[in-house]
N, C-alpha and C. Protein backbone atom coordinates (compact mmCIF):
# COMPACT_ATOMS: atom_id res chain seq x y z
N UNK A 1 0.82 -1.19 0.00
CA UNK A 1 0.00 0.00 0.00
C UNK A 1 0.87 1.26 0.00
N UNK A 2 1.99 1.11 0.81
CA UNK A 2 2.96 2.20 0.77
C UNK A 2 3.29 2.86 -0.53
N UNK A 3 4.08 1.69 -1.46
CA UNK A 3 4.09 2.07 -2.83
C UNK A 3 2.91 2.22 -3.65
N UNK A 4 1.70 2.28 -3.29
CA UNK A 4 0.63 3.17 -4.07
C UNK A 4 0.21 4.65 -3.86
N UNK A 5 0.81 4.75 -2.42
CA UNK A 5 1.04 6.09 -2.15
C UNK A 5 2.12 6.75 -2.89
N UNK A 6 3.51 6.12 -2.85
CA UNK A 6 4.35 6.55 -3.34
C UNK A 6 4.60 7.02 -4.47
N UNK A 7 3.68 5.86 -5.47
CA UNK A 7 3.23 6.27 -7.16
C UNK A 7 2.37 7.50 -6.92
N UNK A 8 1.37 7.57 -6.46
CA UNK A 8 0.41 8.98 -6.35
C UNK A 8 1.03 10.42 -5.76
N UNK A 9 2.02 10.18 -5.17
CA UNK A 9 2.84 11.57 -4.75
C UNK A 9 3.86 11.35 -6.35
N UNK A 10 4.31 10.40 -6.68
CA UNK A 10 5.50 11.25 -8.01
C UNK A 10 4.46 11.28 -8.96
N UNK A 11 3.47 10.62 -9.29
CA UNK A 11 2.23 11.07 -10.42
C UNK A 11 1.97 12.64 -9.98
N UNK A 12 1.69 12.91 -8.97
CA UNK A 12 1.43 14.54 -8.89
C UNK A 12 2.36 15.31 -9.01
N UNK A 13 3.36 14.75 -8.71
CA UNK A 13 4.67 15.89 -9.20
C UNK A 13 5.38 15.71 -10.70
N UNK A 14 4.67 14.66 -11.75
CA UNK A 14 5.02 14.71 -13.22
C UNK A 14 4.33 15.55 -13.36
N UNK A 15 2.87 16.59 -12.72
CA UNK A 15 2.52 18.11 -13.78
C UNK A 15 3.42 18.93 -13.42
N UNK A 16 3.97 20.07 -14.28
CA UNK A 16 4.48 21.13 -14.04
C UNK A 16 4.21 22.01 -13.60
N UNK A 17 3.07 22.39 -13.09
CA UNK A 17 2.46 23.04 -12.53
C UNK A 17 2.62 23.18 -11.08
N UNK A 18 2.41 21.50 -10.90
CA UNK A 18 2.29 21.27 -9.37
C UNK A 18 3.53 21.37 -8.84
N UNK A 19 4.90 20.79 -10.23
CA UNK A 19 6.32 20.94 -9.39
C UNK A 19 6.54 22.39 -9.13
N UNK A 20 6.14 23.77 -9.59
CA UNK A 20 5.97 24.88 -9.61
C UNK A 20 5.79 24.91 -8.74
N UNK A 21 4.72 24.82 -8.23
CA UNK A 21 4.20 25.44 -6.96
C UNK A 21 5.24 24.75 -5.67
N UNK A 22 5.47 23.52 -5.78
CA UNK A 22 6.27 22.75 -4.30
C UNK A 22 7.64 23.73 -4.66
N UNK A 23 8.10 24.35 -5.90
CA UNK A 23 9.60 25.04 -5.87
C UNK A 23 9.51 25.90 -5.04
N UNK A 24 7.74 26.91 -5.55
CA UNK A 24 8.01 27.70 -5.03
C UNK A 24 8.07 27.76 -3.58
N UNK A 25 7.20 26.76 -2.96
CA UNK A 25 6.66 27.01 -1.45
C UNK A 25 7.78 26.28 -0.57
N UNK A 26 9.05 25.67 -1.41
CA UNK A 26 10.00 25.50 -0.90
C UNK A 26 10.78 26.43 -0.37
N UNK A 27 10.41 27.74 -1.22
CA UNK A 27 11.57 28.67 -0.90
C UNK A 27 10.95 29.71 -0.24
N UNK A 28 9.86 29.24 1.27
CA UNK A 28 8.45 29.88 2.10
C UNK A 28 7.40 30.12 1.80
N UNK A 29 6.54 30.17 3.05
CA UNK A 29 5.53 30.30 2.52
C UNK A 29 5.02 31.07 1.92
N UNK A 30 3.59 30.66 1.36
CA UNK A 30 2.76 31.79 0.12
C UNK A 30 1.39 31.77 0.55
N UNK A 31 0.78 32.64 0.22
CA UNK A 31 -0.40 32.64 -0.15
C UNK A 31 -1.24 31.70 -1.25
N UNK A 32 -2.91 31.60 -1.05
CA UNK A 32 -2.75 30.64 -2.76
C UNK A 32 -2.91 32.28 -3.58
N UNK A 33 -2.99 33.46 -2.75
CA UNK A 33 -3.47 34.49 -3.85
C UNK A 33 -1.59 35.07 -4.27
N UNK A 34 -0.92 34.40 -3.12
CA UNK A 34 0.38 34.42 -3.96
C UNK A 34 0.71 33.70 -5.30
N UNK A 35 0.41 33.03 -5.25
CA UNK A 35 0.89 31.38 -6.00
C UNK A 35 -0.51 32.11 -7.23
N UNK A 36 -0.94 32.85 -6.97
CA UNK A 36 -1.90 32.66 -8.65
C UNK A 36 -1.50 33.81 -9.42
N UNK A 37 -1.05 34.80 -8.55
CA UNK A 37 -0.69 36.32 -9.52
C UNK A 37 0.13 35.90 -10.88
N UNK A 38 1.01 34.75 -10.73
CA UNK A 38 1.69 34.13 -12.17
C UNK A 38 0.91 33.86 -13.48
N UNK A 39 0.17 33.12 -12.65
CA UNK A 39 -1.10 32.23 -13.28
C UNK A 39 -2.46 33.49 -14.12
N UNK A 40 -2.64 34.45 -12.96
CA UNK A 40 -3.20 35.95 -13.49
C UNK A 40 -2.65 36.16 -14.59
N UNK A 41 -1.48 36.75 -14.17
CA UNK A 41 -0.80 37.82 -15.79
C UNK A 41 -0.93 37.30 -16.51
N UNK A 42 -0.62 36.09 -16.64
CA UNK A 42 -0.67 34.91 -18.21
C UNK A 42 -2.09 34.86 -18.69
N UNK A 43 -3.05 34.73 -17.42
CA UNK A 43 -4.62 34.70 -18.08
C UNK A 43 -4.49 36.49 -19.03
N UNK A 44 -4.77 37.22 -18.06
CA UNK A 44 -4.65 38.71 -18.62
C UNK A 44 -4.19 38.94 -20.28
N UNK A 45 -3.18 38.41 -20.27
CA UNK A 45 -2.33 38.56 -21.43
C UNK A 45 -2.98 37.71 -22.64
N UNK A 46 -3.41 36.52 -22.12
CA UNK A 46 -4.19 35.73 -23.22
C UNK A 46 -5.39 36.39 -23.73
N UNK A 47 -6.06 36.77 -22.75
CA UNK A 47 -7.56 37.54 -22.86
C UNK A 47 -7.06 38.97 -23.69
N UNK A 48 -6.34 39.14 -23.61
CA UNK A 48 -5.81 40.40 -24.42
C UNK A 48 -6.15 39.84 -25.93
N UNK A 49 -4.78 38.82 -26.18
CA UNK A 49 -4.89 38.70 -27.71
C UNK A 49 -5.89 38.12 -28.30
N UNK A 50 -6.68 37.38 -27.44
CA UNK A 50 -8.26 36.57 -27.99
C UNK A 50 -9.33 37.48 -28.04
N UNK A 51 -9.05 38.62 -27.25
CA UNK A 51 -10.18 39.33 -27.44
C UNK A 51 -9.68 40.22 -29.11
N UNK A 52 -8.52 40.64 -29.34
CA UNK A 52 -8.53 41.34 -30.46
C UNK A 52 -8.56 40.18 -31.52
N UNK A 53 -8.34 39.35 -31.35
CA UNK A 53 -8.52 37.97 -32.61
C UNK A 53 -10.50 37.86 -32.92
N UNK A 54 -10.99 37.77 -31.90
CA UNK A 54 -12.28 37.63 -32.09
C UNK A 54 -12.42 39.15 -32.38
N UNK A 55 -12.21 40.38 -31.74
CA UNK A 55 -13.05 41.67 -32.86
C UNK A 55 -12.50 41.62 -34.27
N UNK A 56 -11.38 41.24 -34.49
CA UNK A 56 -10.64 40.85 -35.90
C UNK A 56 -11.76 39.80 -36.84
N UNK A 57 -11.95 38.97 -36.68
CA UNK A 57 -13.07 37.97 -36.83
C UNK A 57 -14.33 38.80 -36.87
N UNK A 58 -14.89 38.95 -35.90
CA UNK A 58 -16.00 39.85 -35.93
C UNK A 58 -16.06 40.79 -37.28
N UNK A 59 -14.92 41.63 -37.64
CA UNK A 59 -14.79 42.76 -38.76
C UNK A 59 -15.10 42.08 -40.06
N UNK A 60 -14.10 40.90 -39.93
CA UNK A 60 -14.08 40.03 -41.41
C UNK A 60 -15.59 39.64 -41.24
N UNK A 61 -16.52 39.07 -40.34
CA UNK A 61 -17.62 37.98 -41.05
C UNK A 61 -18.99 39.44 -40.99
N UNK A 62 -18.49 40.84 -40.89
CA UNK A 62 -19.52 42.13 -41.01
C UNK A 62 -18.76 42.26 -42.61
N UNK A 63 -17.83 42.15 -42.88
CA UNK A 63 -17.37 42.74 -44.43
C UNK A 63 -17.86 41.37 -45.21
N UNK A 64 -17.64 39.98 -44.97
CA UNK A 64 -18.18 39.17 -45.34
C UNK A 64 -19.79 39.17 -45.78
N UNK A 65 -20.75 39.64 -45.04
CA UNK A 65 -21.85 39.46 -45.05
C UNK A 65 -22.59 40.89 -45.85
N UNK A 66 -21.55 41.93 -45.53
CA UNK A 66 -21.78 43.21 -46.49
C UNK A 66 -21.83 42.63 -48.14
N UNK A 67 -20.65 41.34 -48.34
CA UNK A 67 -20.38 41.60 -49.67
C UNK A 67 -21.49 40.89 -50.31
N UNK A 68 -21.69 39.73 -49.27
CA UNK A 68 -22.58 38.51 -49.73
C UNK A 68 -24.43 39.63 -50.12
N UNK A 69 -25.00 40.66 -49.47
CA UNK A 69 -25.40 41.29 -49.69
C UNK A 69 -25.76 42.13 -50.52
N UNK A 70 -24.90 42.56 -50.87
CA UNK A 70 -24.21 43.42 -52.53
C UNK A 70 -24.23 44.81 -51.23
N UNK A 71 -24.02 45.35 -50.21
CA UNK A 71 -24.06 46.40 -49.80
C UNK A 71 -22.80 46.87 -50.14
């Protein structure tokens, strides 16, 4: 039983994520609202370029539908 524990602690530490987080909280403690501000900016930054990809999209299928129109 020991070694089924043992597999389930290194299975959780093959995500990168999770070894992330044990680096960091190795080097003291955190907050989890510490441990997410990383995880934030990266969302932030994504939502940035998806939002101008979809108004980009948006423009093309209004000029699309102008042409299909004859407007």
């Amino acid at each position: 039983m020991e070694s089924d524990r043992l597999s389930l602690i290194f299975a959780a530490l093959a995500d990168p994520t999770r070894r992330g987080i044990v680096t960091r909280l190795a080097g003291g403690e955190a907050t989890v609202k510490e441990l997410a501000d990383e995880a934030d900016a990266w969302i932030e930054g994504s939502r940035a370029i998806w939002e101008g990809r979809i108004e980009r999209l948006d423009e093309h299928l209004k000029e699309l539908n102008r042409d299909a129109s004859g407007d």
